[in-house]
PDB file of N, CA and C in Angstrom:
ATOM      1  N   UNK A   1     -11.906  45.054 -26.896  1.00  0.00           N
ATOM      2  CA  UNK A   1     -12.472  44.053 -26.020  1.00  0.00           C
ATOM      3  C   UNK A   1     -13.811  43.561 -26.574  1.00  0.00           C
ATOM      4  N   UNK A   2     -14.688  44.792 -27.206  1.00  0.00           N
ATOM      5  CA  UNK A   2     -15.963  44.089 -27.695  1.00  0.00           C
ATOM      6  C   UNK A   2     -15.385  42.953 -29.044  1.00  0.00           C
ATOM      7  N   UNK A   3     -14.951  43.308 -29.597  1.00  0.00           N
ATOM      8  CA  UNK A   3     -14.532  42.431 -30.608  1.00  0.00           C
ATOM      9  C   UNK A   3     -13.930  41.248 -30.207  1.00  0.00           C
ATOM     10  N   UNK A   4     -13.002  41.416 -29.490  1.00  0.00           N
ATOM     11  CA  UNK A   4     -12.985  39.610 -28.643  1.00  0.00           C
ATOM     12  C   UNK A   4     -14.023  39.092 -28.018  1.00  0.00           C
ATOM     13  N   UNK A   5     -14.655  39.580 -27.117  1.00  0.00           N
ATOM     14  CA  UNK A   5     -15.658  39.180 -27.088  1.00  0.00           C
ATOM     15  C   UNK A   5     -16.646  38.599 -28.096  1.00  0.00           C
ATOM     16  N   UNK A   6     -16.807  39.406 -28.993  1.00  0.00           N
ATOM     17  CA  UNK A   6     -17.691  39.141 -30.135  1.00  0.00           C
ATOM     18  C   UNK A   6     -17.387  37.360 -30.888  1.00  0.00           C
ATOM     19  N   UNK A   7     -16.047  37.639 -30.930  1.00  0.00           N
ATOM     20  CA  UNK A   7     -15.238  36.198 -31.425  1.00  0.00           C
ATOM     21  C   UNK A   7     -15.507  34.604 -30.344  1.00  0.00           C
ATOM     22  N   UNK A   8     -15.272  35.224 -28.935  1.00  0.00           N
ATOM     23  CA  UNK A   8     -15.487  34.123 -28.359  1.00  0.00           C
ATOM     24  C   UNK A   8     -16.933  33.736 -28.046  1.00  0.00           C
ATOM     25  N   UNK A   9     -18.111  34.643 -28.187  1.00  0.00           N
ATOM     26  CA  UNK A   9     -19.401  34.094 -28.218  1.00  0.00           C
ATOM     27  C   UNK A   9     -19.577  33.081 -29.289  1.00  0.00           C
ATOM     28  N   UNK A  10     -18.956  33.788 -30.788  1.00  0.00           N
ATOM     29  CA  UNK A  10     -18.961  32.614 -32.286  1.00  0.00           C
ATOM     30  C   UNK A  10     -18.539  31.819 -31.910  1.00  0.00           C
ATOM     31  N   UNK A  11     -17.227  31.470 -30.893  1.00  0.00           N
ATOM     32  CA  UNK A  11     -16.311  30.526 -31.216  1.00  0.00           C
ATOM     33  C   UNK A  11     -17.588  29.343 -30.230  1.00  0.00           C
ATOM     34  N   UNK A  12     -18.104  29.995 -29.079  1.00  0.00           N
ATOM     35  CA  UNK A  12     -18.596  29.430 -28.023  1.00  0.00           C
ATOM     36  C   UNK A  12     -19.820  28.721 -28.859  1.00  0.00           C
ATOM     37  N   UNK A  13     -20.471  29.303 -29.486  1.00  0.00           N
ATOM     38  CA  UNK A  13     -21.314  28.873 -30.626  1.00  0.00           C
ATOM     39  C   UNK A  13     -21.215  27.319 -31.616  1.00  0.00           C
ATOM     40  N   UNK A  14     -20.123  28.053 -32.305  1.00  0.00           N
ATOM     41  CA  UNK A  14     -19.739  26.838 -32.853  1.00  0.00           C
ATOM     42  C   UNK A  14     -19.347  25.386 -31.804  1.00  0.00           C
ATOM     43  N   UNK A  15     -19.027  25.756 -31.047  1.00  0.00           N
ATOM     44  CA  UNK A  15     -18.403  24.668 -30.318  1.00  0.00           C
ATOM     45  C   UNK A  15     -20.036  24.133 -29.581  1.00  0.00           C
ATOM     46  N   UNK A  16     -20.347  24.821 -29.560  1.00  0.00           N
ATOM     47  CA  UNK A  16     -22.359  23.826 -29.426  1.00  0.00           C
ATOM     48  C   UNK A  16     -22.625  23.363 -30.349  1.00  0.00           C
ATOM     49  N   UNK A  17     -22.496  23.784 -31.438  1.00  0.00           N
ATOM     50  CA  UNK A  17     -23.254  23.151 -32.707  1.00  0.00           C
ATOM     51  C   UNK A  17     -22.080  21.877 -33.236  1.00  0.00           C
ATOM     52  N   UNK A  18     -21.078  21.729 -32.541  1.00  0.00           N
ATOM     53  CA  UNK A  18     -20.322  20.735 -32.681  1.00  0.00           C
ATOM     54  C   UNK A  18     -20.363  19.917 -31.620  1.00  0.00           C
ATOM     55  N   UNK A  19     -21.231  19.915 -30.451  1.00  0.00           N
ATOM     56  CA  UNK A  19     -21.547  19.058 -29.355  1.00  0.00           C
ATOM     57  C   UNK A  19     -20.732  19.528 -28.229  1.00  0.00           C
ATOM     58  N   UNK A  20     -20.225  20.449 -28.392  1.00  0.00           N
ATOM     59  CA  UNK A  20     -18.929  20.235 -26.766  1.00  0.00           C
ATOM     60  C   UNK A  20     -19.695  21.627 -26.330  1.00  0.00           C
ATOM     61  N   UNK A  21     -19.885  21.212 -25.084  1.00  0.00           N
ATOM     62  CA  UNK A  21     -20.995  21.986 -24.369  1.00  0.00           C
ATOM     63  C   UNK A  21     -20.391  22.948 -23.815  1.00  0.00           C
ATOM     64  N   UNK A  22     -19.914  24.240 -23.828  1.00  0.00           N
ATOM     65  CA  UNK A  22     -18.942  25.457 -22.307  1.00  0.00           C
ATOM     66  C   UNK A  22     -19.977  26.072 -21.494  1.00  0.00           C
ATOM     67  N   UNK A  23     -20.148  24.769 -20.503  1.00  0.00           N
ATOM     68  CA  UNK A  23     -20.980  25.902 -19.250  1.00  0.00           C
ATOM     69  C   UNK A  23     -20.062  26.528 -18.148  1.00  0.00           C
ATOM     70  N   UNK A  24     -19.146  26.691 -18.505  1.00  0.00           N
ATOM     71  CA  UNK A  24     -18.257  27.440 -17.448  1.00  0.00           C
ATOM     72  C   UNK A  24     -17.911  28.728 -18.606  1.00  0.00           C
ATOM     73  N   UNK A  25     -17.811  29.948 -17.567  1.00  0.00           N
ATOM     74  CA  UNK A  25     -17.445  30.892 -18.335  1.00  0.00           C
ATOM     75  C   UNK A  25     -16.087  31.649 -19.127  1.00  0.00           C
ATOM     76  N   UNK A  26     -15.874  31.902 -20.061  1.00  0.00           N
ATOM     77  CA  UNK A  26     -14.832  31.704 -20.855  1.00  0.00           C
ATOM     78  C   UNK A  26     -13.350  33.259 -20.503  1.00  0.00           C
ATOM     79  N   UNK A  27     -12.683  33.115 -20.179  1.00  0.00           N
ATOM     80  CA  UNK A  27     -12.146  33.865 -19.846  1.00  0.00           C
ATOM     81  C   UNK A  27     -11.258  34.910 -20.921  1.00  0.00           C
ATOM     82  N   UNK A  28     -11.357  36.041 -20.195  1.00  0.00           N
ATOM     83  CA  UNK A  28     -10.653  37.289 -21.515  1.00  0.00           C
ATOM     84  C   UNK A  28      -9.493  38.178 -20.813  1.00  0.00           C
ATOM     85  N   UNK A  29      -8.454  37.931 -21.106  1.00  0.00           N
ATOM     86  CA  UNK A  29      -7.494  38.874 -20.042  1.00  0.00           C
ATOM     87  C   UNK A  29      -7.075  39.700 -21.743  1.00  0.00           C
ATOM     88  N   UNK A  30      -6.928  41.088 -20.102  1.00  0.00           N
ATOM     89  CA  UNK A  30      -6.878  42.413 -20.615  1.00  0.00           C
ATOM     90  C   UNK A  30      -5.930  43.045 -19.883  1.00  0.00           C
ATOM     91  N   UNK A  31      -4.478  43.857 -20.282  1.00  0.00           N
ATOM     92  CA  UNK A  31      -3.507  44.019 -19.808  1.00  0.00           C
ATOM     93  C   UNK A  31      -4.046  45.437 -19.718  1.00  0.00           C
ATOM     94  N   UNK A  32      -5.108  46.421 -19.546  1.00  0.00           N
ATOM     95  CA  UNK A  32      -5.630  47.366 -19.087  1.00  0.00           C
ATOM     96  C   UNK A  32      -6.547  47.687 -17.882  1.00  0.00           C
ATOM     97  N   UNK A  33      -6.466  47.893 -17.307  1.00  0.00           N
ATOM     98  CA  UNK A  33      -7.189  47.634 -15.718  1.00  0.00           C
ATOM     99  C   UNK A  33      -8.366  48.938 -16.551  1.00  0.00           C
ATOM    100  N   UNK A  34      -7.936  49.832 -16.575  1.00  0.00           N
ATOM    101  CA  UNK A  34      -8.970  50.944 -16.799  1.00  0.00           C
ATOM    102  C   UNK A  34     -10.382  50.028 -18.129  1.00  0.00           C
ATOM    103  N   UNK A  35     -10.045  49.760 -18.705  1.00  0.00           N
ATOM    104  CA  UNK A  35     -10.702  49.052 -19.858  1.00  0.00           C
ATOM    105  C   UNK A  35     -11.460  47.778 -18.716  1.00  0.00           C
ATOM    106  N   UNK A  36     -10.517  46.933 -18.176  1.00  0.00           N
ATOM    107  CA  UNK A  36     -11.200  46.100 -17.183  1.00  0.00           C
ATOM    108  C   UNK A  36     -12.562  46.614 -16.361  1.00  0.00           C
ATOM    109  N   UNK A  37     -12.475  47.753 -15.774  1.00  0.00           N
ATOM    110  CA  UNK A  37     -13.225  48.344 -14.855  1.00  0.00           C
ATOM    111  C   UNK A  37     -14.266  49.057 -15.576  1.00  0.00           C
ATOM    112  N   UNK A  38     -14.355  49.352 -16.867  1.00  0.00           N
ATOM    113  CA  UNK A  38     -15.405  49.870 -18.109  1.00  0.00           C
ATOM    114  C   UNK A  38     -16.483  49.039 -17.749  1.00  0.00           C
ATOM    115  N   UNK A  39     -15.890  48.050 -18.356  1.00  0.00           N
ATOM    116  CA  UNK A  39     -16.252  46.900 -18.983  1.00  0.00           C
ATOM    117  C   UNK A  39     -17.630  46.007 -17.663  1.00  0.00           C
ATOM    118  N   UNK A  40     -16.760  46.467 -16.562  1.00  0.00           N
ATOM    119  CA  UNK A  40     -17.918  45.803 -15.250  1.00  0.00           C
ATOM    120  C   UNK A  40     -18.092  46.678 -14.643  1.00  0.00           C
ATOM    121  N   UNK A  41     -18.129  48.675 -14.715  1.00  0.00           N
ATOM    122  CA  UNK A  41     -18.976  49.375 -13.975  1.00  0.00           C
ATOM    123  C   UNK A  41     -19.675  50.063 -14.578  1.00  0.00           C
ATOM    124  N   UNK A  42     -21.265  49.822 -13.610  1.00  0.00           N
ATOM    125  CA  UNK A  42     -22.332  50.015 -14.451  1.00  0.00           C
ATOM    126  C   UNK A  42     -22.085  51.942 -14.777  1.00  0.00           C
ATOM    127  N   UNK A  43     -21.896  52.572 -14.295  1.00  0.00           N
ATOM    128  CA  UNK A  43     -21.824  53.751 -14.261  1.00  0.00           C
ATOM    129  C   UNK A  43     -20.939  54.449 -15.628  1.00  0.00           C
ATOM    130  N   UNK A  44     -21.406  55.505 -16.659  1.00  0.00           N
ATOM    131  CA  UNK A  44     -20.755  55.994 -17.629  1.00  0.00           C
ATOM    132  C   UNK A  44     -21.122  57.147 -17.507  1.00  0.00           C
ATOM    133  N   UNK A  45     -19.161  57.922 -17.569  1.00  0.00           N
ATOM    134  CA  UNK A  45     -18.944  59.202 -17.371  1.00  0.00           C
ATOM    135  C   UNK A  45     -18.920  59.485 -19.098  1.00  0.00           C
ATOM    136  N   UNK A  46     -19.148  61.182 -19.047  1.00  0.00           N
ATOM    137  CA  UNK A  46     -19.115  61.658 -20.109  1.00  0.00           C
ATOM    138  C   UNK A  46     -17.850  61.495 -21.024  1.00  0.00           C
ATOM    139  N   UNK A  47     -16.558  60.843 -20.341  1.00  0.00           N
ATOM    140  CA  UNK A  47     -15.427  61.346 -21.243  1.00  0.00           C
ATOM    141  C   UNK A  47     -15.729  59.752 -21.879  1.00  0.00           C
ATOM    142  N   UNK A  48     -16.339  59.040 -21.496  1.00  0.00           N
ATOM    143  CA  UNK A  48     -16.228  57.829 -22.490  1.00  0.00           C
ATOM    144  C   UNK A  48     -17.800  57.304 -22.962  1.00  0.00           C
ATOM    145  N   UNK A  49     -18.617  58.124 -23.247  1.00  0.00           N
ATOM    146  CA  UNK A  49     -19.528  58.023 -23.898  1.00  0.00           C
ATOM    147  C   UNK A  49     -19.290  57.264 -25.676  1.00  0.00           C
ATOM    148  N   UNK A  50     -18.445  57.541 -26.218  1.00  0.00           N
ATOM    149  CA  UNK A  50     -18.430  56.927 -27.645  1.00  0.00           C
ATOM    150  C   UNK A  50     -17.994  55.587 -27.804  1.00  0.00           C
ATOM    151  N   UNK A  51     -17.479  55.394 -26.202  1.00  0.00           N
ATOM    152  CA  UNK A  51     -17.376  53.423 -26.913  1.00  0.00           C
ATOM    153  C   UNK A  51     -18.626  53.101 -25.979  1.00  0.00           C
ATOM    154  N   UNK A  52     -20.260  53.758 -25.635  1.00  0.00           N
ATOM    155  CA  UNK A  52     -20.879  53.239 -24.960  1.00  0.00           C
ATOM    156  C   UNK A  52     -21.617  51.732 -25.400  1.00  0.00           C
ATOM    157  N   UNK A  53     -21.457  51.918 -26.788  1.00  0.00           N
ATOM    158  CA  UNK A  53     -22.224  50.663 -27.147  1.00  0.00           C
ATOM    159  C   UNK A  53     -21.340  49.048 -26.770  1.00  0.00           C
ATOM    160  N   UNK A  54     -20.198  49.566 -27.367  1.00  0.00           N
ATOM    161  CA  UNK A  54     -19.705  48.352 -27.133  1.00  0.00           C
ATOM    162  C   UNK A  54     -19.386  47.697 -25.544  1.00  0.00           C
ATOM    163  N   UNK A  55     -19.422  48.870 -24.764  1.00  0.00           N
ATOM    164  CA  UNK A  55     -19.532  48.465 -23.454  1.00  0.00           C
ATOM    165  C   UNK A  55     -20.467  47.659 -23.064  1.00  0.00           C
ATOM    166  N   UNK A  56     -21.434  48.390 -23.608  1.00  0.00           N
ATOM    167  CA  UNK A  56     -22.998  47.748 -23.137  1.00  0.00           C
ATOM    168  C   UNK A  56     -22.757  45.806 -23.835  1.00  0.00           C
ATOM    169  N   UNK A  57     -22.551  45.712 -24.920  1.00  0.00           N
ATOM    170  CA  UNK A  57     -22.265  44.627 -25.294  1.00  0.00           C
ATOM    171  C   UNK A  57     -21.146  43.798 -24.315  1.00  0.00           C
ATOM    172  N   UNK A  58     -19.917  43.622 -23.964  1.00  0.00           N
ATOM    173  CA  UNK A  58     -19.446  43.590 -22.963  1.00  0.00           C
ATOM    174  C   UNK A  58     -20.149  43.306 -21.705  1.00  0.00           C
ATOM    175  N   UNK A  59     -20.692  44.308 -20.970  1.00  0.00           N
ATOM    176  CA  UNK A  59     -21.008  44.152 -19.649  1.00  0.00           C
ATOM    177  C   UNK A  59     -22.446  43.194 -20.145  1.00  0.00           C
ATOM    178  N   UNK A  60     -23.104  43.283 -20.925  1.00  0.00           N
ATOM    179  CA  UNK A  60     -24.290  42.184 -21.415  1.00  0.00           C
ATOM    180  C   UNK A  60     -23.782  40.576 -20.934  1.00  0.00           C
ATOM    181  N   UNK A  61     -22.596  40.472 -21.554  1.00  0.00           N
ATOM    182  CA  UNK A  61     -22.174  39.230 -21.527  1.00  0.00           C
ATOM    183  C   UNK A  61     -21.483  38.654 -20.185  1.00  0.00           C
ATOM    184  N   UNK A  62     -20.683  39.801 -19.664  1.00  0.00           N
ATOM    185  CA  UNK A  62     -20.328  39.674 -18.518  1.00  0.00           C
ATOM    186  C   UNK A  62     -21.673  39.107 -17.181  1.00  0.00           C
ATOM    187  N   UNK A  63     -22.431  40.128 -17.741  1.00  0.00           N
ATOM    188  CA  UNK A  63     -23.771  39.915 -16.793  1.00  0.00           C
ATOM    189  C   UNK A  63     -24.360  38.444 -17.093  1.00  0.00           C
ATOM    190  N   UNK A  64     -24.587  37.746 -18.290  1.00  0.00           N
ATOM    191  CA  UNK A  64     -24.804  36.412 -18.600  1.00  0.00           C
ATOM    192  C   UNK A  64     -23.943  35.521 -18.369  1.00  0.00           C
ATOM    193  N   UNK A  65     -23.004  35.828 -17.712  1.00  0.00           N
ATOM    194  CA  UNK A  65     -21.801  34.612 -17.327  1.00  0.00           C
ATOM    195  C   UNK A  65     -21.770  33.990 -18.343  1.00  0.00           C
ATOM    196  N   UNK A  66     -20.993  34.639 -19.253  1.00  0.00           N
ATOM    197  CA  UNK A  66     -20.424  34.009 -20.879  1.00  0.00           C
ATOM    198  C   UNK A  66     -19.220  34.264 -20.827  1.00  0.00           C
ATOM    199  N   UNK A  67     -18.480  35.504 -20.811  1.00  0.00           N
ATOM    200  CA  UNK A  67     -16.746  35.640 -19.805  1.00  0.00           C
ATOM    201  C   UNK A  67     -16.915  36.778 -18.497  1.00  0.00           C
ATOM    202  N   UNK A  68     -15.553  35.944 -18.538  1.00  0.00           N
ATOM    203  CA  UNK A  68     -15.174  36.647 -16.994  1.00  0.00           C
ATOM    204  C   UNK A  68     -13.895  37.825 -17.634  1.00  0.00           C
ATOM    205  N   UNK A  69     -14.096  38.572 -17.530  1.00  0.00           N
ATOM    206  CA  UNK A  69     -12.468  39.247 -17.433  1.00  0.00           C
ATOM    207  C   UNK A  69     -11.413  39.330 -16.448  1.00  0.00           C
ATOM    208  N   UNK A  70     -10.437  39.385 -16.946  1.00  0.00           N
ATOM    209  CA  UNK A  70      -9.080  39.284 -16.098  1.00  0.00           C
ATOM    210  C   UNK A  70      -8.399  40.246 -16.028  1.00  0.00           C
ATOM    211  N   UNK A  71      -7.487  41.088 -15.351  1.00  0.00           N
ATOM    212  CA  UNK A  71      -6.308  41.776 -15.396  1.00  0.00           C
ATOM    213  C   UNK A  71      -5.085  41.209 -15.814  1.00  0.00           C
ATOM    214  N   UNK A  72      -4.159  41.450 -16.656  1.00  0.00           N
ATOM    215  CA  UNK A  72      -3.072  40.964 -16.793  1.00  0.00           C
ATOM    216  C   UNK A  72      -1.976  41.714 -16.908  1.00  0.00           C
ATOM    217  N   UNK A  73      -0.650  41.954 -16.014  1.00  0.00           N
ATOM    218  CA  UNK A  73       0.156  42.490 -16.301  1.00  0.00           C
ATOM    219  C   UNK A  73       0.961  42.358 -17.418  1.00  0.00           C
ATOM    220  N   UNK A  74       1.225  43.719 -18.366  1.00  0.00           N
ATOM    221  CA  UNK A  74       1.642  43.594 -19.676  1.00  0.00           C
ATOM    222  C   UNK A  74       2.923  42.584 -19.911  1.00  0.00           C
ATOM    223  N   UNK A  75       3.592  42.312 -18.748  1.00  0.00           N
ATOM    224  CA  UNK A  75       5.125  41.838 -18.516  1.00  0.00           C
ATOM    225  C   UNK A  75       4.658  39.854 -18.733  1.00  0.00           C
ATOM    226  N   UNK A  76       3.151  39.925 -18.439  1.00  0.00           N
ATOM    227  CA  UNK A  76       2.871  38.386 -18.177  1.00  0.00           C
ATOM    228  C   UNK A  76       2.041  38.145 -19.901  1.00  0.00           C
ATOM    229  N   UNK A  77       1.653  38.917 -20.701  1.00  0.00           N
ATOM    230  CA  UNK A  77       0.906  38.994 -21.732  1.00  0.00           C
ATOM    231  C   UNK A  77       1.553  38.181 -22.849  1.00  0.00           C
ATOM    232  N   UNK A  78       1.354  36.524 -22.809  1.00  0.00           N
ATOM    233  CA  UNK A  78       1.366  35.885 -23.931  1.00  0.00           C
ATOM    234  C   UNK A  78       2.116  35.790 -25.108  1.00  0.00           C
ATOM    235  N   UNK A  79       0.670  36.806 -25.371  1.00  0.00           N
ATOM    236  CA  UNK A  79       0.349  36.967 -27.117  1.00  0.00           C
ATOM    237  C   UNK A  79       1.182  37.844 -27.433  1.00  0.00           C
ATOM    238  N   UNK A  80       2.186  38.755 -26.336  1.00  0.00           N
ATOM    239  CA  UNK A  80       2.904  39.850 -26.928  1.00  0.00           C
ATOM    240  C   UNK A  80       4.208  38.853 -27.750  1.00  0.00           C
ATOM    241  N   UNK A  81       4.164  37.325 -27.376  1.00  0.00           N
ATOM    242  CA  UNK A  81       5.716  37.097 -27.806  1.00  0.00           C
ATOM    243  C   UNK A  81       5.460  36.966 -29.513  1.00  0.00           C
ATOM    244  N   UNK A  82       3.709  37.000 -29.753  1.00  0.00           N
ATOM    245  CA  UNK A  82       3.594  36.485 -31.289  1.00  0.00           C
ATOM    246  C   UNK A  82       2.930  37.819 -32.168  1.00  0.00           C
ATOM    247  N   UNK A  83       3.232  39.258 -31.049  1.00  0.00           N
ATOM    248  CA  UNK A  83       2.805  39.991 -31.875  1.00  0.00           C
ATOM    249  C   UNK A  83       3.746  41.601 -32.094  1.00  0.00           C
ATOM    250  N   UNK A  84       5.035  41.514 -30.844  1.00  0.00           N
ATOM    251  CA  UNK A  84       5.749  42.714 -30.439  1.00  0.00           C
ATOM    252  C   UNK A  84       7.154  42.450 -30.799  1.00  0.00           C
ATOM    253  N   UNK A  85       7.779  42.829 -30.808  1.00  0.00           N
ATOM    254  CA  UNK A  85       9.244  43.224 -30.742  1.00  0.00           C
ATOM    255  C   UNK A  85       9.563  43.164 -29.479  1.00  0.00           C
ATOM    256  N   UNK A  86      10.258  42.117 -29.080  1.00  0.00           N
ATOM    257  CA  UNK A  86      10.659  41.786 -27.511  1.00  0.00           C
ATOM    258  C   UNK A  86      11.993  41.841 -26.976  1.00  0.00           C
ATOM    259  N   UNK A  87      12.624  42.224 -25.732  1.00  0.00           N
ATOM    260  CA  UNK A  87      14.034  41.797 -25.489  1.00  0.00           C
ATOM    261  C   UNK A  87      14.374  40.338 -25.324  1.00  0.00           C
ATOM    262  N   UNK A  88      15.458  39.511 -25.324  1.00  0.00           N
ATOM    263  CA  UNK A  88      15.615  38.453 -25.000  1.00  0.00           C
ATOM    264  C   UNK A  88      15.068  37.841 -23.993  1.00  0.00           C
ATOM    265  N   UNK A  89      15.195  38.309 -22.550  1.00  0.00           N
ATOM    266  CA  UNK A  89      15.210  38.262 -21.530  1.00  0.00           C
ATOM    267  C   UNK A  89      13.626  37.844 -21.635  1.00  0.00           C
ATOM    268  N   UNK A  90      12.984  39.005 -22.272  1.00  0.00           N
ATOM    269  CA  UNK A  90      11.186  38.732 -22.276  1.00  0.00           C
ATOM    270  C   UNK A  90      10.814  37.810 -22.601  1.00  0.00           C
ATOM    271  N   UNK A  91      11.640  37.749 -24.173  1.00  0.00           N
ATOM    272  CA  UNK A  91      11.385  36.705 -24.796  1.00  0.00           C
ATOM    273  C   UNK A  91      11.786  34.823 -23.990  1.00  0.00           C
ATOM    274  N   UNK A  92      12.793  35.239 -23.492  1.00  0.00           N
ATOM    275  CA  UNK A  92      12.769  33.610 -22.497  1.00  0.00           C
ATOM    276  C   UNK A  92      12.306  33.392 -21.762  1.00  0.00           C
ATOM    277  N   UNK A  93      11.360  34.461 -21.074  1.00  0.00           N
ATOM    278  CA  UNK A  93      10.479  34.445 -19.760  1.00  0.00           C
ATOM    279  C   UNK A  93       9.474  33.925 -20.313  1.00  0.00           C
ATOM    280  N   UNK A  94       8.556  34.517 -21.332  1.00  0.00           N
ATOM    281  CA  UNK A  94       7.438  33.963 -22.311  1.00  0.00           C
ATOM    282  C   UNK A  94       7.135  32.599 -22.563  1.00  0.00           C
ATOM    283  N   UNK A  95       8.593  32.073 -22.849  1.00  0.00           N
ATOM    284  CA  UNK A  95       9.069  30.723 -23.594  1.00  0.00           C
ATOM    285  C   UNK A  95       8.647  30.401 -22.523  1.00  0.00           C
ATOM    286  N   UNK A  96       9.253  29.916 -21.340  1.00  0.00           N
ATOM    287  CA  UNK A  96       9.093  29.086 -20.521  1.00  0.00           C
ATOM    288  C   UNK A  96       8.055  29.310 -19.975  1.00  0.00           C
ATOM    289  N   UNK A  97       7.130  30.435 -19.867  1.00  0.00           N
ATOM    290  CA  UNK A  97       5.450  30.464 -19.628  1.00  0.00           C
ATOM    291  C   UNK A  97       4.953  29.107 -20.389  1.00  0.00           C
ATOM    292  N   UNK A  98       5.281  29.340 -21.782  1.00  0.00           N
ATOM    293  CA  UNK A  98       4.468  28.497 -22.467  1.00  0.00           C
ATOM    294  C   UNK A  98       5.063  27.266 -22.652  1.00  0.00           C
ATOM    295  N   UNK A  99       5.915  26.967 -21.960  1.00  0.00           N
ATOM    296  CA  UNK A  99       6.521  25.463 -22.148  1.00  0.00           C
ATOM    297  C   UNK A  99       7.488  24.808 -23.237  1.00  0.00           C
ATOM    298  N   UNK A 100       7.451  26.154 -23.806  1.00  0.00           N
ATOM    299  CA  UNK A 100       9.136  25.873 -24.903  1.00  0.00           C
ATOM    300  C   UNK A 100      10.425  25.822 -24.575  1.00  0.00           C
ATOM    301  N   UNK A 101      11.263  25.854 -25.313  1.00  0.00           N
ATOM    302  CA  UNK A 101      13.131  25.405 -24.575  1.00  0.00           C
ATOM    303  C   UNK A 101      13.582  25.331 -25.961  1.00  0.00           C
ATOM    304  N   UNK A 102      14.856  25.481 -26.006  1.00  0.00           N
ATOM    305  CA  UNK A 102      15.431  25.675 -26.422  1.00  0.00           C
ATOM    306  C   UNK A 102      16.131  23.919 -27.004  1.00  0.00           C
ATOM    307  N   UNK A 103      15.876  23.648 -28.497  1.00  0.00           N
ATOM    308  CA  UNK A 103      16.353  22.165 -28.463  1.00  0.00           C
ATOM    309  C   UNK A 103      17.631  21.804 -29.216  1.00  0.00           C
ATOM    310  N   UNK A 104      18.414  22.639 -29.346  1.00  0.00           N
ATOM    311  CA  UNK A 104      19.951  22.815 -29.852  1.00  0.00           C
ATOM    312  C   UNK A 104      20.950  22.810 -28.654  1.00  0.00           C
ATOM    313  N   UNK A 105      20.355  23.209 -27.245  1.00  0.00           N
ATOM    314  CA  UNK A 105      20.731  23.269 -25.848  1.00  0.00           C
ATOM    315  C   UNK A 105      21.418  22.298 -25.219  1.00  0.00           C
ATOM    316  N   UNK A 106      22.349  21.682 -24.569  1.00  0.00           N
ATOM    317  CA  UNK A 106      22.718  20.812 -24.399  1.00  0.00           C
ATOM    318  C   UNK A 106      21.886  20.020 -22.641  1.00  0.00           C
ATOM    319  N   UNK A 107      21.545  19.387 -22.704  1.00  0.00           N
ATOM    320  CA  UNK A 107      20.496  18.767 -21.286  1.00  0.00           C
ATOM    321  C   UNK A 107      21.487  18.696 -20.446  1.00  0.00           C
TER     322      UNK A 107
END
């Protein structure tokens, strides 16, 4: 998560220094609720002390309204169709998330 993060501050960056202004805050979905809830409670227990930094980075940004994080159920997750091994079924649910079809299909 810090590392996306990290990417969409650059990206947010560049896109100032190219004139297009993002004053609305940029959104990051995360198909981990536990990682979600890191990420925005201030409180750190001992068993996750070693990713404290990058938290802190994270909740920094969170706190500057730069993103928002999201929950996402793994079943609704995108990026899994361009990065997993999927069943069909997933795979056509995905598709039509994103507005593809099938164009060999008869209308």
């Amino acid at each position: 998560m810090a590392h996306t993060t990290c990417e969409l501050v650059w990206l947010k960056q560049l896109l100032g220094e190219l004139s297009f202004q993002q004053s609305t805050p940029m959104d990051l979905f995360c198909d981990n609720q536990v990682v979600v809830h890191i990420a925005s409670n201030p409180i750190f227990h001992e068993r996750i002390k070693h990713i404290e930094v990058d938290c802190h980075f994270v909740r920094d940004k969170l706190q500057e309204n730069t993103i928002h994080t999201f929950h996402v159920r793994f079943e609704d997750q995108l990026a899994d169709l361009f990065t997993k091994c999927l069943g069909g079924n997933q795979v056509l649910i995905l598709c039509n998330k994103l507005g593809s079809y099938d164009m060999s299909a008869p209308i």
